[in-house]
C-alpha atoms as a PDB file:
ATOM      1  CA  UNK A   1       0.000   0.000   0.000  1.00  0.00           C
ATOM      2  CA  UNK A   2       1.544   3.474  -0.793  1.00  0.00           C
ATOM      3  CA  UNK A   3       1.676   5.810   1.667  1.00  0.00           C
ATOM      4  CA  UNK A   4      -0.444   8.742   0.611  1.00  0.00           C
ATOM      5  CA  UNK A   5      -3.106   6.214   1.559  1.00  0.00           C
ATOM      6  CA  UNK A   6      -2.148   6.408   4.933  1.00  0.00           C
ATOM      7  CA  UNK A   7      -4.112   8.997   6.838  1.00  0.00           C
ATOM      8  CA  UNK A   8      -5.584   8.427  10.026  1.00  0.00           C
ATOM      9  CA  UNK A   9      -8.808   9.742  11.463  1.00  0.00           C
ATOM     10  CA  UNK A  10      -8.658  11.203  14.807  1.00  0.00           C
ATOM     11  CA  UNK A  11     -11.097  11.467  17.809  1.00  0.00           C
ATOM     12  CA  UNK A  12     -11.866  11.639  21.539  1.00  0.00           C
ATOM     13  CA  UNK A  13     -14.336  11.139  23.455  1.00  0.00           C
ATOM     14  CA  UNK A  14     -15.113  12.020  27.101  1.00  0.00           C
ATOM     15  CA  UNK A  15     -14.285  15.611  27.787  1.00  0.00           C
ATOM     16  CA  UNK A  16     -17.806  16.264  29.330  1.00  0.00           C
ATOM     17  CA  UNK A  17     -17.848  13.837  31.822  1.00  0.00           C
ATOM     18  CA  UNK A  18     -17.127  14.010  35.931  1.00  0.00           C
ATOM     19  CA  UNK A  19     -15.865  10.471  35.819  1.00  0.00           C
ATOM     20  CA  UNK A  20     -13.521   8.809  34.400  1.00  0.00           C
ATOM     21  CA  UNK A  21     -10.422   8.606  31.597  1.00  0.00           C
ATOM     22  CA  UNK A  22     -10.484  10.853  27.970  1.00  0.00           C
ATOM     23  CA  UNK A  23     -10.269   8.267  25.473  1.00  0.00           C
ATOM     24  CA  UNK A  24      -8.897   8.897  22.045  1.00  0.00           C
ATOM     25  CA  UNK A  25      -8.725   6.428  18.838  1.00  0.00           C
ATOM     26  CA  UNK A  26      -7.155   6.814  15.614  1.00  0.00           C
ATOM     27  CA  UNK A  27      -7.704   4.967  12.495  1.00  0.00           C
ATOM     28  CA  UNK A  28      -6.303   4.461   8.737  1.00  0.00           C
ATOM     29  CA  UNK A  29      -9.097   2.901   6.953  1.00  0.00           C
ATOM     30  CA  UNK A  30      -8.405   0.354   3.902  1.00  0.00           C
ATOM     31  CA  UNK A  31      -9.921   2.200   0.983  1.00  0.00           C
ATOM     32  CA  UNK A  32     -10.080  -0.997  -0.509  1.00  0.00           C
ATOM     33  CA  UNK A  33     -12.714  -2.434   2.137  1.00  0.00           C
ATOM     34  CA  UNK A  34     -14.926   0.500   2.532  1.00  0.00           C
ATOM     35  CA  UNK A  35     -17.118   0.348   5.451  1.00  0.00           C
ATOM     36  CA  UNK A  36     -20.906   1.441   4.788  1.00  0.00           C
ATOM     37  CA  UNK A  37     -22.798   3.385   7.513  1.00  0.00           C
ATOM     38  CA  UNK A  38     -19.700   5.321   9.252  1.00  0.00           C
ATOM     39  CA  UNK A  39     -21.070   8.422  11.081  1.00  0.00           C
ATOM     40  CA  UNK A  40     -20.218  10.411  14.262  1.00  0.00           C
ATOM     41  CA  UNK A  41     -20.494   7.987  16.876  1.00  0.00           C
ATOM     42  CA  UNK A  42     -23.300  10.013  19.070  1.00  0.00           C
ATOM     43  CA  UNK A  43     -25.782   9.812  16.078  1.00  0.00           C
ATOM     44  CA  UNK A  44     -25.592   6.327  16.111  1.00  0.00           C
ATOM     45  CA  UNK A  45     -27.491   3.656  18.515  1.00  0.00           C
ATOM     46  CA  UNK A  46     -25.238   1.687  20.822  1.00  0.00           C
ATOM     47  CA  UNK A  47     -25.920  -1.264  18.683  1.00  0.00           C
ATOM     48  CA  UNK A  48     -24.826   0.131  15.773  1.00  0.00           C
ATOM     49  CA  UNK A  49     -21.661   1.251  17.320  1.00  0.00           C
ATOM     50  CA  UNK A  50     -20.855  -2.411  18.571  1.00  0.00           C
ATOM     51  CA  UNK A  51     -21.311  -3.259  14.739  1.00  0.00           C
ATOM     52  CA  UNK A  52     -19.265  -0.488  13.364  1.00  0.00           C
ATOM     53  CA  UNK A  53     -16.727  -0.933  15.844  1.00  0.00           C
ATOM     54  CA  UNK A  54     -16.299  -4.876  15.380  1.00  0.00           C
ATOM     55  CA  UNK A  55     -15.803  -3.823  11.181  1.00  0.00           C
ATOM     56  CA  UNK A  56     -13.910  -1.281  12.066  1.00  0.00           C
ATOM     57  CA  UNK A  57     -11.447  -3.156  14.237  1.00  0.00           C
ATOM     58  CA  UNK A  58     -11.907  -6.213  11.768  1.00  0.00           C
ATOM     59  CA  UNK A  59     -11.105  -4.415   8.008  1.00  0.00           C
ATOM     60  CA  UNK A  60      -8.715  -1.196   9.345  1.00  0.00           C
ATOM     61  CA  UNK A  61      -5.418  -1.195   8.272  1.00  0.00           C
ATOM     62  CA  UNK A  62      -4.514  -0.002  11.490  1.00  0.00           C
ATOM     63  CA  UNK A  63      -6.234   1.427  14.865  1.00  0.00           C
ATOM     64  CA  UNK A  64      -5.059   2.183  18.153  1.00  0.00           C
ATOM     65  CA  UNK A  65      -6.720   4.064  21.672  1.00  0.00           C
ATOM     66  CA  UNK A  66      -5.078   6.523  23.130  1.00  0.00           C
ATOM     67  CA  UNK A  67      -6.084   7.621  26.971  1.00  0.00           C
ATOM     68  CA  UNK A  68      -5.498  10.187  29.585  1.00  0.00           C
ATOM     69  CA  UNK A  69      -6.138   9.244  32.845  1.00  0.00           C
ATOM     70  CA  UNK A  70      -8.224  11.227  35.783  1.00  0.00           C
ATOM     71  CA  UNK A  71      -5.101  12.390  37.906  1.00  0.00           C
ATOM     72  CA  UNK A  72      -3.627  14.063  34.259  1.00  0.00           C
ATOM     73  CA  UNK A  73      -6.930  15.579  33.121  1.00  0.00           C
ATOM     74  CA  UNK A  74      -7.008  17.196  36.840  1.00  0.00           C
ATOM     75  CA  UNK A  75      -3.245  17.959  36.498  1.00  0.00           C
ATOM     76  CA  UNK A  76      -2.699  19.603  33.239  1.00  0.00           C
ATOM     77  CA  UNK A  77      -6.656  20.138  32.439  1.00  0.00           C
ATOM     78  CA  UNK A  78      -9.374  18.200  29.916  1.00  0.00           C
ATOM     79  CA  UNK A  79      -8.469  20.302  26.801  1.00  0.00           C
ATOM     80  CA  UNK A  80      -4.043  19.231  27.341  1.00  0.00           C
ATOM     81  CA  UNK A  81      -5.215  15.913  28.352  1.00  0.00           C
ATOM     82  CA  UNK A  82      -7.481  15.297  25.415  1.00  0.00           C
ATOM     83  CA  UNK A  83      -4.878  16.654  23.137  1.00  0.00           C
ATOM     84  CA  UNK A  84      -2.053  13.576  24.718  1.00  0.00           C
ATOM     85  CA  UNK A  85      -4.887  10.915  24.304  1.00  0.00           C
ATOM     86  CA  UNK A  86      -5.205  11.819  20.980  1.00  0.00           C
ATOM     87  CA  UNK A  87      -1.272  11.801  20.309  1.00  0.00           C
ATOM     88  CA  UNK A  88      -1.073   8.581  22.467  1.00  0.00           C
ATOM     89  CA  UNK A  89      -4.043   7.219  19.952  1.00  0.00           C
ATOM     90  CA  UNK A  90      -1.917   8.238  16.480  1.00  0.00           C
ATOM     91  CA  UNK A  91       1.823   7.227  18.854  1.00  0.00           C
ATOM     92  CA  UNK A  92      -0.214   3.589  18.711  1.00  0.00           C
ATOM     93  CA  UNK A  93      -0.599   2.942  15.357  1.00  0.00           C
ATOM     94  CA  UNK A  94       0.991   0.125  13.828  1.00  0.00           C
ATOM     95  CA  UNK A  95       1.757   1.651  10.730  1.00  0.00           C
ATOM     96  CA  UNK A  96       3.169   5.031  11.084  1.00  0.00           C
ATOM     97  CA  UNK A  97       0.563   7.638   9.233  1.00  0.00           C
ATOM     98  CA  UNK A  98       1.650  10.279   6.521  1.00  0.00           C
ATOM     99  CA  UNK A  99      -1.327  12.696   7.869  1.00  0.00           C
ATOM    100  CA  UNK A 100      -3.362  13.143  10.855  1.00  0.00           C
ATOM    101  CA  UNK A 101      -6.884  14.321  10.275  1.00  0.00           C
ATOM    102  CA  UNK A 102      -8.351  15.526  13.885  1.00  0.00           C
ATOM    103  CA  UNK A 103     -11.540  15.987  14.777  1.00  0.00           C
ATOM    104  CA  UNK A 104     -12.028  19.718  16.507  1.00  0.00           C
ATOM    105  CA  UNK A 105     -10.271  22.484  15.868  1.00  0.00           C
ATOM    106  CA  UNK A 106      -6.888  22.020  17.308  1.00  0.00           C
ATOM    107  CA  UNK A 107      -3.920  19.751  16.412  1.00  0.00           C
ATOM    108  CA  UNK A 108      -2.226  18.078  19.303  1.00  0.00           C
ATOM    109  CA  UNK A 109       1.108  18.990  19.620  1.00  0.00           C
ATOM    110  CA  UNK A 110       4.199  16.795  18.835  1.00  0.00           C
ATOM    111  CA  UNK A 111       2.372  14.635  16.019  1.00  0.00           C
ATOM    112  CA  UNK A 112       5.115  12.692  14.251  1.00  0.00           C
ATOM    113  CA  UNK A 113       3.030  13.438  11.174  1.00  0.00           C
ATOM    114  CA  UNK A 114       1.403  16.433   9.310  1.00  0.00           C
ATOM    115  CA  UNK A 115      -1.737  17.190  10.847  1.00  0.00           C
ATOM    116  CA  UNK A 116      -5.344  19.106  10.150  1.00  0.00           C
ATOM    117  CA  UNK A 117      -7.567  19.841  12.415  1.00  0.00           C
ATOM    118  CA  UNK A 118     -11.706  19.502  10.338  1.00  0.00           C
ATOM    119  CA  UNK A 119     -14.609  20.458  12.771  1.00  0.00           C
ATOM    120  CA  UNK A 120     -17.148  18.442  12.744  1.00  0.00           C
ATOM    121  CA  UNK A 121     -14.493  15.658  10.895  1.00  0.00           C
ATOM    122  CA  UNK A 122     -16.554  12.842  12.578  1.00  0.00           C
ATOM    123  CA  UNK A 123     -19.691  13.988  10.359  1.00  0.00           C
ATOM    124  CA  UNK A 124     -17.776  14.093   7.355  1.00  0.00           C
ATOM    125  CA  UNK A 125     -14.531  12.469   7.228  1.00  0.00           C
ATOM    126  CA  UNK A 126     -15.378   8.546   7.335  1.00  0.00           C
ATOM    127  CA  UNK A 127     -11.506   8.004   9.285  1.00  0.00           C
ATOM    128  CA  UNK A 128     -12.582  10.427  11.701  1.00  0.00           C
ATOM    129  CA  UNK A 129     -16.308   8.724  12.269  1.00  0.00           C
ATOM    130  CA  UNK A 130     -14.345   5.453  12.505  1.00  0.00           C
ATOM    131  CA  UNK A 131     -12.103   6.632  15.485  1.00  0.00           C
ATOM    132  CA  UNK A 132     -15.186   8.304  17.364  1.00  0.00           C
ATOM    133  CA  UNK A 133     -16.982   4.961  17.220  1.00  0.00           C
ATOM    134  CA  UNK A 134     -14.063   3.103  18.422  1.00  0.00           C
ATOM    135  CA  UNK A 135     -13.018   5.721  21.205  1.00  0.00           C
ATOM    136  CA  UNK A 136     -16.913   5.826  22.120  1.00  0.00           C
ATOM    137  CA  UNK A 137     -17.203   1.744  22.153  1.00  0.00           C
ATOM    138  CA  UNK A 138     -14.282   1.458  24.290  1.00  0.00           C
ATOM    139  CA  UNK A 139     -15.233   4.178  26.865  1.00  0.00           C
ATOM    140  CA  UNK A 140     -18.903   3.302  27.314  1.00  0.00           C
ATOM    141  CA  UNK A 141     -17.311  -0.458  28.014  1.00  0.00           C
ATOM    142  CA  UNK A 142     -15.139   0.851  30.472  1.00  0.00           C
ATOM    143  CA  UNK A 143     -17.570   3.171  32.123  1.00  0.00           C
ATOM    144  CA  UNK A 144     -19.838   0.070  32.289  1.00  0.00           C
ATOM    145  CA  UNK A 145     -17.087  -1.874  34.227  1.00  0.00           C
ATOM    146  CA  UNK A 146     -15.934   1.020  36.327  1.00  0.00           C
ATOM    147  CA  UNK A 147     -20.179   0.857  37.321  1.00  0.00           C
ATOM    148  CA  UNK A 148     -19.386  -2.931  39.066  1.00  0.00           C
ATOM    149  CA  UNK A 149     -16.326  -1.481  41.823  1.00  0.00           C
ATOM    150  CA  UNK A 150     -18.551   2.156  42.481  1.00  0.00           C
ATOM    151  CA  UNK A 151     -21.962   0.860  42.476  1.00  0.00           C
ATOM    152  CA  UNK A 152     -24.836   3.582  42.866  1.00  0.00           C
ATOM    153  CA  UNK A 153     -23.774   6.128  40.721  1.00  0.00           C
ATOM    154  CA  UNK A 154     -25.493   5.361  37.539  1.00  0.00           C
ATOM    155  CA  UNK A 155     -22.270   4.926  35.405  1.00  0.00           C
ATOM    156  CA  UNK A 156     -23.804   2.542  33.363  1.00  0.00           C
ATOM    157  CA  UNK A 157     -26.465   4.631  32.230  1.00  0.00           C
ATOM    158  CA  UNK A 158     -25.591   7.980  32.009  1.00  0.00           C
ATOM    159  CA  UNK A 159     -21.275   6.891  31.250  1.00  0.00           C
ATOM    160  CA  UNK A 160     -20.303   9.564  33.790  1.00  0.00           C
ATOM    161  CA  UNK A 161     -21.857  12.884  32.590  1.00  0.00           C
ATOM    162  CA  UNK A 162     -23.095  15.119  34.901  1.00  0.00           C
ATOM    163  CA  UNK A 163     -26.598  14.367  34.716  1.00  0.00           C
ATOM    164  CA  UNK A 164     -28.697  14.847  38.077  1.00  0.00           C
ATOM    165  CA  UNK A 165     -28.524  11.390  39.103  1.00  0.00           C
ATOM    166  CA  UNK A 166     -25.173  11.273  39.442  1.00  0.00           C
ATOM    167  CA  UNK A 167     -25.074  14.837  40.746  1.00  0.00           C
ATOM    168  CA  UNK A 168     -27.637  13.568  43.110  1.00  0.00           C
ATOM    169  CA  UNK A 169     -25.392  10.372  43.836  1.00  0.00           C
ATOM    170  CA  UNK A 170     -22.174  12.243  44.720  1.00  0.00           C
ATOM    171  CA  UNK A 171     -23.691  14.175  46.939  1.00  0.00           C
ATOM    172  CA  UNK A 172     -25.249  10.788  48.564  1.00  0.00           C
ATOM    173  CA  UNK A 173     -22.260   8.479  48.152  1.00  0.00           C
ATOM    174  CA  UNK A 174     -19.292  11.458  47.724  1.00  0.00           C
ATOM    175  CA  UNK A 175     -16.111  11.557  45.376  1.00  0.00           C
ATOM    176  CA  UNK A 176     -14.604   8.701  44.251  1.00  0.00           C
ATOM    177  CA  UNK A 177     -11.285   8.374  42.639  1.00  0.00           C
ATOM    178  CA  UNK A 178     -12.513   7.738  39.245  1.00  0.00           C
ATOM    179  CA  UNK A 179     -13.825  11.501  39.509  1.00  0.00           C
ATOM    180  CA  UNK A 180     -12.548  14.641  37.867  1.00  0.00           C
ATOM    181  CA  UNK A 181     -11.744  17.259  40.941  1.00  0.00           C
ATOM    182  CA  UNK A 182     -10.855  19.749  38.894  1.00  0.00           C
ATOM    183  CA  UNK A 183     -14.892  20.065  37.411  1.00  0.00           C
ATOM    184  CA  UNK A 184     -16.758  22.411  39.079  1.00  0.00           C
ATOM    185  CA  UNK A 185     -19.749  20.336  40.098  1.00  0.00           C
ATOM    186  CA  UNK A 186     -16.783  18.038  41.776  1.00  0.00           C
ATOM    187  CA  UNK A 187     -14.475  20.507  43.294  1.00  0.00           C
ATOM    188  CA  UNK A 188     -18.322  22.600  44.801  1.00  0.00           C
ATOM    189  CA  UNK A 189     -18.647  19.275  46.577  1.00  0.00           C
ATOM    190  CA  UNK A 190     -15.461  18.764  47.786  1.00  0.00           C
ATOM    191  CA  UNK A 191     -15.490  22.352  48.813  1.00  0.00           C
ATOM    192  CA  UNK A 192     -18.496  21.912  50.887  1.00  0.00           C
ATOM    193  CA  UNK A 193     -16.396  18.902  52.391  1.00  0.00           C
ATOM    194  CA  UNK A 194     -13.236  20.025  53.056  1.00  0.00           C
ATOM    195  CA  UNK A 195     -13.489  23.768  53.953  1.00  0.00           C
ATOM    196  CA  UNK A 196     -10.260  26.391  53.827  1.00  0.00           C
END
């Protein structure tokens, strides 16, 4: 395969939540095995995801997840640690790409290949839908997981976003380590907690 084909697709997923890792996947597609129904991974149903993902995984020429953990998103912030999962994710690949195409509007810095930054990529580059699906897949599983050692927060359903059940539950239960201090609806708590 020459190299011009090799361009990866680029995306993260988890920057909203309270709980939990940023998880990043990148993706060179075989443009000999398309793969029909690609689309951003949130306007697809978690069945179709599984689906995608399973192609995706089975007819890439190469894919790879990238993460940043809760203690670096609360060291260096969700934006910096997004930007290293996504690195991480490209860092991974098995074949080394000749471009990065990134979903968002900011290249992470220190890509060992030329990079370009589409917004809204994951709606209309198919690389880019393919990494969102992957990085979603894989984060959902792990937020699913993470629900058996916290029980009562809801992380099965709602993957960690700050919806009012688990607002509701960390004010019940409290802070885990899994969560984000640095997010305001997790620092106000620990605040109330833990005053100066």
């Amino acid at each position: 395969m020459s190299s011009e084909h090799l361009v990866c697709g680029v995306d993260e997923v988890g920057r909203g939540p309270l709980a939990g890792a940023v998880v990043a996947a990148a993706v060179i597609l075989d443009p000999l095995r398309p793969i029909a129904g690609l689309d951003d991974s949130k306007k697809l149903s978690e069945k179709r995801r599984e689906q995608l993902a399973d192609e995706i995984r089975a007819h890439a020429l190469a894919w790879s997840l990238g993460r940043a953990e809760v203690e670096e998103i609360d060291r260096i912030n969700i934006l910096h640690a997004s930007m290293r999962a996504m690195r991480r994710a490209v860092e991974g690949l098995a074949l080394a790409p000749r471009r990065a195409l990134i979903d968002g509007n900011r290249i992470p810095e220190g890509l060992a290949c030329d990079g370009e930054a589409i917004v809204g990529g994951d709606a209309s580059e198919p690389a880019i839908a393919a990494a969102s699906i992957l990085a979603k897949v894989a984060r959902d599983r792990e937020m699913v997981d993470l629900a058996q050692r916290f029980p009562g927060y809801g992380l099965e359903k709602h993957k960690g976003y700050p919806t009012r059940a688990h607002i509701e539950a960390l004010q019940t239960l409290g802070v885990t380590v899994i969560h984000r201090r640095s997010f305001a609806p997790v620092r106000r708590l620990l605040d109330a907690v833990e005053p100066d």
